[in-house]
C-alpha atoms as a PDB file:
ATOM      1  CA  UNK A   1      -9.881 -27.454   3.590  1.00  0.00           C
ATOM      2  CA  UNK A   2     -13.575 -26.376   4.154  1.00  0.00           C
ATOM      3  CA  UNK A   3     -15.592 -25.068   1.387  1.00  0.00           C
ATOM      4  CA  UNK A   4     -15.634 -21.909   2.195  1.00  0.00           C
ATOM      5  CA  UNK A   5     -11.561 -21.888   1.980  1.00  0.00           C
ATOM      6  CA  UNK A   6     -11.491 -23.809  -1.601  1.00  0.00           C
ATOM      7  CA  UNK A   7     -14.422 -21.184  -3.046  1.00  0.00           C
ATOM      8  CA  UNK A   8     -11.972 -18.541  -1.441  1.00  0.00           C
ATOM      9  CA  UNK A   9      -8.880 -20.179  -3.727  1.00  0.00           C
ATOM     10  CA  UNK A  10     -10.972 -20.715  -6.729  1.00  0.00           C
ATOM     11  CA  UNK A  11     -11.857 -17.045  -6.835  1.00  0.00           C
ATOM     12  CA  UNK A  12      -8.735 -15.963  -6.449  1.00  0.00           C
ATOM     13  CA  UNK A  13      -7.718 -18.441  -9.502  1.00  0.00           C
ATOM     14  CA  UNK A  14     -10.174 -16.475 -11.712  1.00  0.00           C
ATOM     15  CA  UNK A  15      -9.480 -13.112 -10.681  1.00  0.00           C
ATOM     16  CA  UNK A  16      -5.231 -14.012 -10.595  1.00  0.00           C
ATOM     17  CA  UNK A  17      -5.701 -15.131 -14.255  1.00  0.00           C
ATOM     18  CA  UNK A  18      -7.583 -12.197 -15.509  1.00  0.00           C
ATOM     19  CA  UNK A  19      -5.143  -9.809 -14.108  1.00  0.00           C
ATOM     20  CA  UNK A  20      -2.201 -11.382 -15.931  1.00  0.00           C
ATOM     21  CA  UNK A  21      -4.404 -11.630 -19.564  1.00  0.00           C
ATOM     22  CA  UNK A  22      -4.836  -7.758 -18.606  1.00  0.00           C
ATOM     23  CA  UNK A  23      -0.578  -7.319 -17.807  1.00  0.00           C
ATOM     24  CA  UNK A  24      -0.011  -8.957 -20.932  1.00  0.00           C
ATOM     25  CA  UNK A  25      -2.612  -7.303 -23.344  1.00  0.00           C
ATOM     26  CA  UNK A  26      -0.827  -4.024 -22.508  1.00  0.00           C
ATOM     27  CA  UNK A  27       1.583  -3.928 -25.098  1.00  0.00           C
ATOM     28  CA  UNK A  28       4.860  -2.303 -23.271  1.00  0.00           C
ATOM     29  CA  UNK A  29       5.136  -4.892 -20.424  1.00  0.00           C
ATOM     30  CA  UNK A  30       6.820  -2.046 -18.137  1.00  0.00           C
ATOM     31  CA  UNK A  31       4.015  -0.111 -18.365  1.00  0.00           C
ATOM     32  CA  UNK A  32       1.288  -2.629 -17.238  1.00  0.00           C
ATOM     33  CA  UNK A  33       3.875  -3.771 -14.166  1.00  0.00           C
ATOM     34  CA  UNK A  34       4.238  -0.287 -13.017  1.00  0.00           C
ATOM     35  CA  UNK A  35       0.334   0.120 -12.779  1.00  0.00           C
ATOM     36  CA  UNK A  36      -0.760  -3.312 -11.658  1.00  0.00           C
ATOM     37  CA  UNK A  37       2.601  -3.148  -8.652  1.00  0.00           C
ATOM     38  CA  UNK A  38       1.989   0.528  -7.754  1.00  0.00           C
ATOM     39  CA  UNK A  39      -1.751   0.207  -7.972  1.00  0.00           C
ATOM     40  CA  UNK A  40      -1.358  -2.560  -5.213  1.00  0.00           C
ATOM     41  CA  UNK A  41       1.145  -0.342  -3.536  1.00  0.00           C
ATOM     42  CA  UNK A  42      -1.488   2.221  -3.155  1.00  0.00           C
ATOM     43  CA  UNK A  43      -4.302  -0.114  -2.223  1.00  0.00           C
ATOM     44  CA  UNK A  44      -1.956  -0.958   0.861  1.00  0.00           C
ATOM     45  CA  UNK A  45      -0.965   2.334   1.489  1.00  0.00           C
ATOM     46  CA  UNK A  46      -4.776   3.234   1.479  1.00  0.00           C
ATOM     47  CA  UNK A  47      -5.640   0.109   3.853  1.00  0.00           C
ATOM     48  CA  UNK A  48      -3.145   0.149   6.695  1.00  0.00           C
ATOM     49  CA  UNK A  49      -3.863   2.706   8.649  1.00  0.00           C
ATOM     50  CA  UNK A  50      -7.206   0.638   9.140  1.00  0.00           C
ATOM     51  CA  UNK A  51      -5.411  -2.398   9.785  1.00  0.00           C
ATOM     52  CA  UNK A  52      -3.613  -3.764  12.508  1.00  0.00           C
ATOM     53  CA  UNK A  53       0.290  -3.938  12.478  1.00  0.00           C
ATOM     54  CA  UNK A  54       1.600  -7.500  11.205  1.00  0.00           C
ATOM     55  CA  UNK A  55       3.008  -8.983  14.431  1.00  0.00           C
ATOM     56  CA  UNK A  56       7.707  -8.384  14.379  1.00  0.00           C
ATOM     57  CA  UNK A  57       7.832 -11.890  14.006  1.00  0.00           C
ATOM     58  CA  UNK A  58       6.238 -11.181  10.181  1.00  0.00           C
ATOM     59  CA  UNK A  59       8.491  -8.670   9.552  1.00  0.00           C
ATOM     60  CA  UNK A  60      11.669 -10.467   7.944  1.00  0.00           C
ATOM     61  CA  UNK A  61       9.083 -12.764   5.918  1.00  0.00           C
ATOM     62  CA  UNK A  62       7.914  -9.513   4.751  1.00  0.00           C
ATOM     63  CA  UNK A  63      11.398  -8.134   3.230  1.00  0.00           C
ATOM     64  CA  UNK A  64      12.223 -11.457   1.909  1.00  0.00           C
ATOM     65  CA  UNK A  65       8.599 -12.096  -0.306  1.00  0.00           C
ATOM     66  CA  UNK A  66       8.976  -7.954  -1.266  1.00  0.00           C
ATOM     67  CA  UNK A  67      12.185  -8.808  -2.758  1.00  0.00           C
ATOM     68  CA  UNK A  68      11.107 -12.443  -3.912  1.00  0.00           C
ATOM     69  CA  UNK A  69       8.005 -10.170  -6.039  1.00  0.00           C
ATOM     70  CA  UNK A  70      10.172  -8.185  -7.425  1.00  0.00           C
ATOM     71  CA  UNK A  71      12.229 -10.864  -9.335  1.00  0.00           C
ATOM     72  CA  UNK A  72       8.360 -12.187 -10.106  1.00  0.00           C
ATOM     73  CA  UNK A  73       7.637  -9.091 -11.732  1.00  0.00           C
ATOM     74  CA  UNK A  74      10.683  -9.247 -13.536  1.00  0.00           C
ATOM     75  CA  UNK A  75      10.755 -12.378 -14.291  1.00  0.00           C
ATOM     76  CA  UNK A  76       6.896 -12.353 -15.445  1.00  0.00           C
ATOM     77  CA  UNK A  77       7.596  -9.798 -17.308  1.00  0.00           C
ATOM     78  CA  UNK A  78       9.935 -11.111 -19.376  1.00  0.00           C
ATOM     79  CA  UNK A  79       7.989 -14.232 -20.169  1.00  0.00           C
ATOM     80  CA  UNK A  80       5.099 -12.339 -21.611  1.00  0.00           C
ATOM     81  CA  UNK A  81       7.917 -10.801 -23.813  1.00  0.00           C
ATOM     82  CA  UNK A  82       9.182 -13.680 -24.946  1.00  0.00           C
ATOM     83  CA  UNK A  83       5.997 -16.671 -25.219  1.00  0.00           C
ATOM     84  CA  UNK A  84       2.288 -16.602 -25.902  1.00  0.00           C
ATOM     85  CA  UNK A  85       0.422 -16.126 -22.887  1.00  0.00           C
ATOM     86  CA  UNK A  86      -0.950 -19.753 -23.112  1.00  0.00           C
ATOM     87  CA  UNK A  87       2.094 -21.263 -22.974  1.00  0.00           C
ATOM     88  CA  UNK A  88       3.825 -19.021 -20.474  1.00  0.00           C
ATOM     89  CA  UNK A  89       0.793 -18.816 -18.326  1.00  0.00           C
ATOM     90  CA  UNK A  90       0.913 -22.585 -17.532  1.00  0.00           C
ATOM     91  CA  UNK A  91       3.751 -23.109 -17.323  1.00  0.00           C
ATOM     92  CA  UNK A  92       4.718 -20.382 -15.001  1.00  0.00           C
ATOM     93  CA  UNK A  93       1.492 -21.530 -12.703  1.00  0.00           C
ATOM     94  CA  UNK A  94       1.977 -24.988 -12.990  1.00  0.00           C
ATOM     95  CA  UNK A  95       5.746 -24.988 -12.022  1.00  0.00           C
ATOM     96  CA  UNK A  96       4.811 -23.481  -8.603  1.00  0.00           C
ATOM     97  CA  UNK A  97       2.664 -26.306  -7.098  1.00  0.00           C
ATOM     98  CA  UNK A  98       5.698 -28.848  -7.817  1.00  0.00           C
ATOM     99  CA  UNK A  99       8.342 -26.946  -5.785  1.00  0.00           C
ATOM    100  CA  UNK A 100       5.780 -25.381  -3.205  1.00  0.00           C
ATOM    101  CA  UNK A 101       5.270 -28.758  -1.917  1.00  0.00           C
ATOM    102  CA  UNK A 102       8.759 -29.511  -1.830  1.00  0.00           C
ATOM    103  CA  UNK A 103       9.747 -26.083   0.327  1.00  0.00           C
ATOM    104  CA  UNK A 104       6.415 -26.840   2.696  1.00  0.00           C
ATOM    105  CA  UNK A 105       8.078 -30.157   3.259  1.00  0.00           C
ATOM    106  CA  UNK A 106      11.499 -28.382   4.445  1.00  0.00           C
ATOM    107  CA  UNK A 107      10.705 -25.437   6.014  1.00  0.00           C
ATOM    108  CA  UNK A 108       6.919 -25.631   7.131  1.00  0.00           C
ATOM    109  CA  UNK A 109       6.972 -29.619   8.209  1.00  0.00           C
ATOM    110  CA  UNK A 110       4.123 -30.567   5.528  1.00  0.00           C
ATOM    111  CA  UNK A 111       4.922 -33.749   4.650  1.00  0.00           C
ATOM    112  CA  UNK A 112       3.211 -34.514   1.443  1.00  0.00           C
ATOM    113  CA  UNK A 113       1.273 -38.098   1.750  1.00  0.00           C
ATOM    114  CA  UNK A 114       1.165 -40.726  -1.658  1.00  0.00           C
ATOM    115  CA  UNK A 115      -1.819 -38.817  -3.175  1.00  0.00           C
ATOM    116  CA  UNK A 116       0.428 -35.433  -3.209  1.00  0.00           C
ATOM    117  CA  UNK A 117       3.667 -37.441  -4.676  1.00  0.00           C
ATOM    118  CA  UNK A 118       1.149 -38.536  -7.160  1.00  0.00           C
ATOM    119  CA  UNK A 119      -0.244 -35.848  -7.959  1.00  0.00           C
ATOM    120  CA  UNK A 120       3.332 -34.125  -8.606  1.00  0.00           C
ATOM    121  CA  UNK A 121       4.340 -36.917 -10.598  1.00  0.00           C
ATOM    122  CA  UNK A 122       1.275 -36.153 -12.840  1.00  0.00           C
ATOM    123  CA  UNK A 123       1.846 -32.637 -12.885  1.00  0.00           C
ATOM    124  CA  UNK A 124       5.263 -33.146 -14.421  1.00  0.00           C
ATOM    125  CA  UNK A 125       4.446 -34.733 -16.805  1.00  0.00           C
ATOM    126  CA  UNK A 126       1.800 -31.730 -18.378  1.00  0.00           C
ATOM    127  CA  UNK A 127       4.591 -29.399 -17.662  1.00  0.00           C
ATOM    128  CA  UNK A 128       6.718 -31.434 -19.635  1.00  0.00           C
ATOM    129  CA  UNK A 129       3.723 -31.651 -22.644  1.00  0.00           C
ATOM    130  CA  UNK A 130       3.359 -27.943 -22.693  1.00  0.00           C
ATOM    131  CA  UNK A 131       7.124 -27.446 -22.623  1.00  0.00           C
ATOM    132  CA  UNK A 132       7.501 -29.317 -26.106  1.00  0.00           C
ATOM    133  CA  UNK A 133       4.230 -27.408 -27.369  1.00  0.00           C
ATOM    134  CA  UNK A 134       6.807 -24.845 -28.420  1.00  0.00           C
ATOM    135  CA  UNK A 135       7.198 -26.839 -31.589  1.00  0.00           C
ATOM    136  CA  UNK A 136       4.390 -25.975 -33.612  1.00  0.00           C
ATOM    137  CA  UNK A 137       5.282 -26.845 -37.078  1.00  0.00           C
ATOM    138  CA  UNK A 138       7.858 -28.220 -39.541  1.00  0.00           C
ATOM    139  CA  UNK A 139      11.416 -27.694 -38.347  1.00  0.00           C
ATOM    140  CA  UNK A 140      10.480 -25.069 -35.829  1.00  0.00           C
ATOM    141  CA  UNK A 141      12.811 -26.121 -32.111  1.00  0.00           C
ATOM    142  CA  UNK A 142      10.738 -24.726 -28.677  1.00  0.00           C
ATOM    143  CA  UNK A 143      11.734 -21.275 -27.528  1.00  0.00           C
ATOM    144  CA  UNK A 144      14.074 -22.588 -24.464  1.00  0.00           C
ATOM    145  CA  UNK A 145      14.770 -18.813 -23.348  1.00  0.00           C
ATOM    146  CA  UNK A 146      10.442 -18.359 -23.438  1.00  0.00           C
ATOM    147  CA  UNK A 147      10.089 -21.696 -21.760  1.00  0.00           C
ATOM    148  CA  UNK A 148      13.386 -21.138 -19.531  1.00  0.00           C
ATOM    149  CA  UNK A 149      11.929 -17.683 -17.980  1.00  0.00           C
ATOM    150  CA  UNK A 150       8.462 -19.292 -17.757  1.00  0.00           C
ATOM    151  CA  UNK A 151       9.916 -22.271 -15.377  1.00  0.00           C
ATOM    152  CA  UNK A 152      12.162 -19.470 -13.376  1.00  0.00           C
ATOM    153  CA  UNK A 153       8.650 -17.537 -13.170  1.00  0.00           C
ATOM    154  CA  UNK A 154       7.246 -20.693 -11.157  1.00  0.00           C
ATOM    155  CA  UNK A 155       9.947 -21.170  -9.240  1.00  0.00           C
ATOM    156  CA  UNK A 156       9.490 -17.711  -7.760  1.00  0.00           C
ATOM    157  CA  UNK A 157       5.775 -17.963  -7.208  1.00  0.00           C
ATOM    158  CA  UNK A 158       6.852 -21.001  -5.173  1.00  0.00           C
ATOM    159  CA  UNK A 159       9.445 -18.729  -3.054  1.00  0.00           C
ATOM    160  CA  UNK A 160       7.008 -16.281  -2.158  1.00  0.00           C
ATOM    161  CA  UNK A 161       4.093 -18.594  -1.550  1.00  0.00           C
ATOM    162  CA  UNK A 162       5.866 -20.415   1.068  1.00  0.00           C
ATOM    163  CA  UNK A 163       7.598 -17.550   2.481  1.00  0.00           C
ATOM    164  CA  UNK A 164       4.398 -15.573   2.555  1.00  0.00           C
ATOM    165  CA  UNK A 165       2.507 -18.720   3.959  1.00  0.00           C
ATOM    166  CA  UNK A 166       4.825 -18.812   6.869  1.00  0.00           C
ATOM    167  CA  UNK A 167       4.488 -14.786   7.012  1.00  0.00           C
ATOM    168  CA  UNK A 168       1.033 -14.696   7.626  1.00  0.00           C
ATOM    169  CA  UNK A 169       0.701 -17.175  10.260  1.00  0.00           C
ATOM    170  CA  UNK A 170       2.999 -15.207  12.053  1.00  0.00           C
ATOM    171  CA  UNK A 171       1.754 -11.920  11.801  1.00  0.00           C
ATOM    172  CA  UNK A 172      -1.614 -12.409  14.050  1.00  0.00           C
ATOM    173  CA  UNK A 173      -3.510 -10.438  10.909  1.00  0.00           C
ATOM    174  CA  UNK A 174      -3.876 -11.255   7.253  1.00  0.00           C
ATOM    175  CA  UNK A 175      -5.336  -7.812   6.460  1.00  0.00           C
ATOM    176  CA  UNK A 176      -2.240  -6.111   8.310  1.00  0.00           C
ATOM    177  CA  UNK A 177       0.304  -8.559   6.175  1.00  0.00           C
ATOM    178  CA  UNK A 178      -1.670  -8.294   2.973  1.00  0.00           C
ATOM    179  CA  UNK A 179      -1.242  -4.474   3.457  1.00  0.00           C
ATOM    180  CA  UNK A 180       2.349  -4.219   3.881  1.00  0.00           C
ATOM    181  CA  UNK A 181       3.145  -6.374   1.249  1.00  0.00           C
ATOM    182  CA  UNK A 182       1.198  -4.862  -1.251  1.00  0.00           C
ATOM    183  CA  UNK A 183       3.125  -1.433  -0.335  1.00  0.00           C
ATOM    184  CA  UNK A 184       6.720  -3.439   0.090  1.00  0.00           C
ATOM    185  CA  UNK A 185       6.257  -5.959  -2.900  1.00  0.00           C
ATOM    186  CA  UNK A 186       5.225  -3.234  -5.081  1.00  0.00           C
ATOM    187  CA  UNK A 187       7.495  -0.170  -4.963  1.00  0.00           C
ATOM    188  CA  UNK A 188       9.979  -1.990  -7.012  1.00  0.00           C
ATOM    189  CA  UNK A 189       9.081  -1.636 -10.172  1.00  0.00           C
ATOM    190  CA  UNK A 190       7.465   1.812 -10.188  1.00  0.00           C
ATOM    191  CA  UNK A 191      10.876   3.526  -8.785  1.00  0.00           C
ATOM    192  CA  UNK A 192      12.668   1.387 -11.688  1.00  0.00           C
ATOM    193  CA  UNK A 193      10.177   2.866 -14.404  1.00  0.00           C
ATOM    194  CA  UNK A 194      10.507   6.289 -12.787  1.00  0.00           C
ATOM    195  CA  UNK A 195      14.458   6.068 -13.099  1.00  0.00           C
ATOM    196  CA  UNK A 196      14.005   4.713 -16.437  1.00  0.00           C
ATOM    197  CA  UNK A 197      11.702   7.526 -18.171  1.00  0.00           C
ATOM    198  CA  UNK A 198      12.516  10.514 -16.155  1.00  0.00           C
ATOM    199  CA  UNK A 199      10.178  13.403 -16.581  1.00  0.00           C
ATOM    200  CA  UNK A 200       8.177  10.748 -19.026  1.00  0.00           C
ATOM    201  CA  UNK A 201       6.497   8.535 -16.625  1.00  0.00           C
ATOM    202  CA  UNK A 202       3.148  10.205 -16.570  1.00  0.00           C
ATOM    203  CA  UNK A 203       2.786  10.512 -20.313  1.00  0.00           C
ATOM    204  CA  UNK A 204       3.846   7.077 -21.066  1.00  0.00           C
ATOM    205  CA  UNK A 205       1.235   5.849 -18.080  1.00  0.00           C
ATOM    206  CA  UNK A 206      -1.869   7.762 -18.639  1.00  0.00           C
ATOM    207  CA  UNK A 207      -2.821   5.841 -21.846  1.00  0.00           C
ATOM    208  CA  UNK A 208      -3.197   2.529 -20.066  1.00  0.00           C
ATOM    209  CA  UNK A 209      -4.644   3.619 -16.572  1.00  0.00           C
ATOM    210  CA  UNK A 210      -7.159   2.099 -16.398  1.00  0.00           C
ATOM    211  CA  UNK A 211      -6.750  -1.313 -17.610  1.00  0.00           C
ATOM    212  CA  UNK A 212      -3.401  -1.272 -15.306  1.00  0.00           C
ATOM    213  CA  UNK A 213      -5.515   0.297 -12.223  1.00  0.00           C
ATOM    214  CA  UNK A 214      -7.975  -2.922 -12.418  1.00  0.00           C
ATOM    215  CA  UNK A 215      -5.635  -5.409 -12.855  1.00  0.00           C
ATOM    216  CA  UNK A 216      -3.561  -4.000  -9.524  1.00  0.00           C
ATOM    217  CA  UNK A 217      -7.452  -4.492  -8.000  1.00  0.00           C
ATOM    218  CA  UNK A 218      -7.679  -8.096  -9.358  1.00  0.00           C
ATOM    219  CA  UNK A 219      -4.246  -8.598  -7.963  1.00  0.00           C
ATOM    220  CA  UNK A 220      -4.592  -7.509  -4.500  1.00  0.00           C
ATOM    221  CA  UNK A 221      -7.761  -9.752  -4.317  1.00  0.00           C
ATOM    222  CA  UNK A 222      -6.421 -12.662  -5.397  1.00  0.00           C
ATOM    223  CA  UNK A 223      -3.519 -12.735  -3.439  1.00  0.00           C
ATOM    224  CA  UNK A 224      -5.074 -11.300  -0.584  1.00  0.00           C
ATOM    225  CA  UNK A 225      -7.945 -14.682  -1.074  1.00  0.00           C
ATOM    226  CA  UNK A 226      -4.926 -17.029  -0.861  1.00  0.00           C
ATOM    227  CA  UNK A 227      -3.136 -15.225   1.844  1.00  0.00           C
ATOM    228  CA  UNK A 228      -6.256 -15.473   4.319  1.00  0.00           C
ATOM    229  CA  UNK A 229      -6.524 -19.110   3.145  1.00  0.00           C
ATOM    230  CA  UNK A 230      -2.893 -20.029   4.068  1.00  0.00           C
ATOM    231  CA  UNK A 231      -4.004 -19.088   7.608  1.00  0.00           C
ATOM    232  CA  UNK A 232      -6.607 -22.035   7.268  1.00  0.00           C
ATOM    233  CA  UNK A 233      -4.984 -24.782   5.138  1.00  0.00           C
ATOM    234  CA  UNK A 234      -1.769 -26.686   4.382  1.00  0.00           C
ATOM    235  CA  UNK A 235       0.116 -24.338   1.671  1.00  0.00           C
ATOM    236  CA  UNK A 236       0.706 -27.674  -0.555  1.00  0.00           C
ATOM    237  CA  UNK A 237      -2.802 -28.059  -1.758  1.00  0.00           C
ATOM    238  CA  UNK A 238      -3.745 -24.139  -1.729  1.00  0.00           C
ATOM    239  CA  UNK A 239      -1.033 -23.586  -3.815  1.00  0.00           C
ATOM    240  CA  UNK A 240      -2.247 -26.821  -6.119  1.00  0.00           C
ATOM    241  CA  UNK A 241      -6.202 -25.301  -5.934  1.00  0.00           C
ATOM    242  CA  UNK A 242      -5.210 -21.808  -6.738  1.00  0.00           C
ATOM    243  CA  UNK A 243      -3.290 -22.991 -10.487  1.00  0.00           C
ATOM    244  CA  UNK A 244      -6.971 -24.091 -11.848  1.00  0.00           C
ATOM    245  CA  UNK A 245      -6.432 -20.516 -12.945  1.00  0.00           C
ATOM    246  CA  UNK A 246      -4.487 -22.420 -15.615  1.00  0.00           C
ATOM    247  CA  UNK A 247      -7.356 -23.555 -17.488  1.00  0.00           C
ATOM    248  CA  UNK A 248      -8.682 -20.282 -16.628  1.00  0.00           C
ATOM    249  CA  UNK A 249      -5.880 -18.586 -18.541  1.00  0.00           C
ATOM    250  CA  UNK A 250      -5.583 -21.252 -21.259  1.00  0.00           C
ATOM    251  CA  UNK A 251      -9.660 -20.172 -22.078  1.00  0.00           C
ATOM    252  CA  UNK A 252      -8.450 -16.522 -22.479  1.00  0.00           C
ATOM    253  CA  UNK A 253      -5.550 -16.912 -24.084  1.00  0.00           C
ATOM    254  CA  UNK A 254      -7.831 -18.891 -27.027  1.00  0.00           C
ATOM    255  CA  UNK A 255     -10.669 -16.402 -26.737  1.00  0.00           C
ATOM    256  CA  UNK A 256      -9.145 -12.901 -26.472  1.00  0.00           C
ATOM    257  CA  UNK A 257      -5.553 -13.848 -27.837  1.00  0.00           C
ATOM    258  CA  UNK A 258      -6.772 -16.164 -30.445  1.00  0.00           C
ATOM    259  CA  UNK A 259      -3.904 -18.211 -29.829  1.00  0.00           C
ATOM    260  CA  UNK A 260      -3.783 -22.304 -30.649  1.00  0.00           C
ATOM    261  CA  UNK A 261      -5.046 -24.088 -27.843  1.00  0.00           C
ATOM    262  CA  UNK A 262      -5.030 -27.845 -29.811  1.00  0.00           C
ATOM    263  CA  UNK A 263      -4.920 -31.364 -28.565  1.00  0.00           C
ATOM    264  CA  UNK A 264      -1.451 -31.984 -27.529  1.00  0.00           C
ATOM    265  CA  UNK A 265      -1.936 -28.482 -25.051  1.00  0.00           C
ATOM    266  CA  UNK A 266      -5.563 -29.797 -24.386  1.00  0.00           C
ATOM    267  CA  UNK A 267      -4.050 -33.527 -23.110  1.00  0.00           C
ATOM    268  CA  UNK A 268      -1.154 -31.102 -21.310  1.00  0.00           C
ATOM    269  CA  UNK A 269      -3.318 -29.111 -19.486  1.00  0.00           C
ATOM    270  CA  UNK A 270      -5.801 -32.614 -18.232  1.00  0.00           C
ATOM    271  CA  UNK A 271      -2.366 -34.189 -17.040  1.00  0.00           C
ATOM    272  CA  UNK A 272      -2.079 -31.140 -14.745  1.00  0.00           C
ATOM    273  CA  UNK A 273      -5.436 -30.858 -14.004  1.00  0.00           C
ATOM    274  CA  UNK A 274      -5.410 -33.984 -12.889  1.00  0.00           C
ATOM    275  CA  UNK A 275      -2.030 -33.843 -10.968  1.00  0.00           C
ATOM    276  CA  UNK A 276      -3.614 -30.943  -8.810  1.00  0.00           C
ATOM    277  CA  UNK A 277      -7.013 -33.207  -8.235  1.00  0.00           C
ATOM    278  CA  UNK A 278      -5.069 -36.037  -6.698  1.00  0.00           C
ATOM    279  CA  UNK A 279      -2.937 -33.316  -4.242  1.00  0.00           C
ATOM    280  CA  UNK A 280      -6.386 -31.667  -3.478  1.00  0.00           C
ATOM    281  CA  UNK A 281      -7.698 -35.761  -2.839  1.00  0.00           C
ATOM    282  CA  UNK A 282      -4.378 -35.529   0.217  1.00  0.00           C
ATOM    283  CA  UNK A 283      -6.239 -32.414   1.998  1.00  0.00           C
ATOM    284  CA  UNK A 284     -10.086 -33.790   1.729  1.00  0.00           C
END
């Protein structure tokens, strides 16, 4: 992984973190989904006609990751509903370098070395730390159904990521995949809201334009970073670079959220930072 490539990741870790504090600030969660999805299905529509066609080889990994983003949204969606964004945040993001490694293995021959097992070993065990910081106080038992749609969110991220990193290499053009899966991947949920508040989709929209508008801009960018990066690197240790946005979300979920951060999240959160360290140690 040159430098270039890891300051590529890292940006798209800041920018993928800030888009999510913006989806869940917005208080109806359908409403921020159908501008950040359909903003990025506009972007695309607005940047393929400059863009090369993705190659037919890219074309069935493009159906599969616009149906794999859907059950993201949905998924993410739900748990923003359901957990504080700096529990669900992790979680979600730290599930997906875990089982990303695991499907490179399978389907894209990356064979993680002893420094990657490591690393996932480590990794586990912050997941499993911020997992039991659901209990917060005296007789209060973790929210399983927050926690459960967290870990299903991760799982998903994993699906596409490996899907998409196998996509893109065949395509023969990042900018031509990023494009068509911006305008796939994000029709979903707008035609959903559309069906849902017929003749109301506009007024329940305009209030929240603009915050949704930039965080479909910070979305496109991020992915669209780690996209052009899985032409360049092993998917295993992108995907393990790119979840710094972790401590990247944990800081705004304590700033702008003013939710409890606290030492059992704090020792959480090093485990995993340190679990991704020794996968990045495998690539250097």
């Amino acid at each position: 992984m040159t430098p270039l490539v890891a300051a590529a990741v890292l940006l798209a870790a800041v920018t993928h973190a800030s888009w999510n504090a913006i989806a869940h600030h917005i208080t109806d969660k359908l409403v921020g989904f159908t501008l950040i999805s359909g903003g990025g299905a506009l972007i695309g529509l607005g940047l393929a006609p400059f863009v090369p066609l993705p190659h037919a080889a890219a074309w069935p990994y493009l159906i599969a990751s616009a149906l794999l983003h859907v059950a993201y949204y949905a998924l993410l969606m739900r748990s923003f509903k359901l957990g504080d964004f700096g529990q669900a945040y992790p979680i979600a993001r730290g599930t997906a370098p875990l089982v990303v490694t695991v499907l490179a293995a399978l389907f894209a021959g990356e064979i993680p070395d002893g420094w990657q097992a490591a690393g996932i070993a480590v990794s586990c065990a912050g997941l499993t730390g911020l997992a039991l910081w659901g209990i917060r106080g005296s007789g209060r038992r973790p929210d399983w159904a927050a926690i459960g749609a967290a870990l299903a969110t991760g799982v998903s991220i994993a699906a596409y990521t490996v899907v998409d990193g196998l996509g893109v290499r065949a395509s023969g053009n990042s900018l031509g995949y990023i494009a068509w899966l911006m305008i796939l991947g994000g029709l979903g949920v707008p035609v959903y809201a559309a069906w849902m508040w017929r003749g109301e989709l506009t007024a329940r929209l305009r209030p929240f334009a603009a915050a949704g508008l930039l965080g479909a801009a910070l979305s496109v960018s991020a992915y669209g970073l780690v996209l052009w990066a899985q032409t360049r690197a092993a998917l295993a240790p992108i995907s393990a670079l790119r979840e710094s946005s972790i401590i990247v979300g944990a800081a705004i979920g304590t700033v702008f959220f003013k939710e409890r951060f606290g030492a059992p999240r704090m020792v959480a959160a090093g485990l995993m930072v340190a679990g991704i360290g020794l996968m990045l140690h495998a690539s250097g």
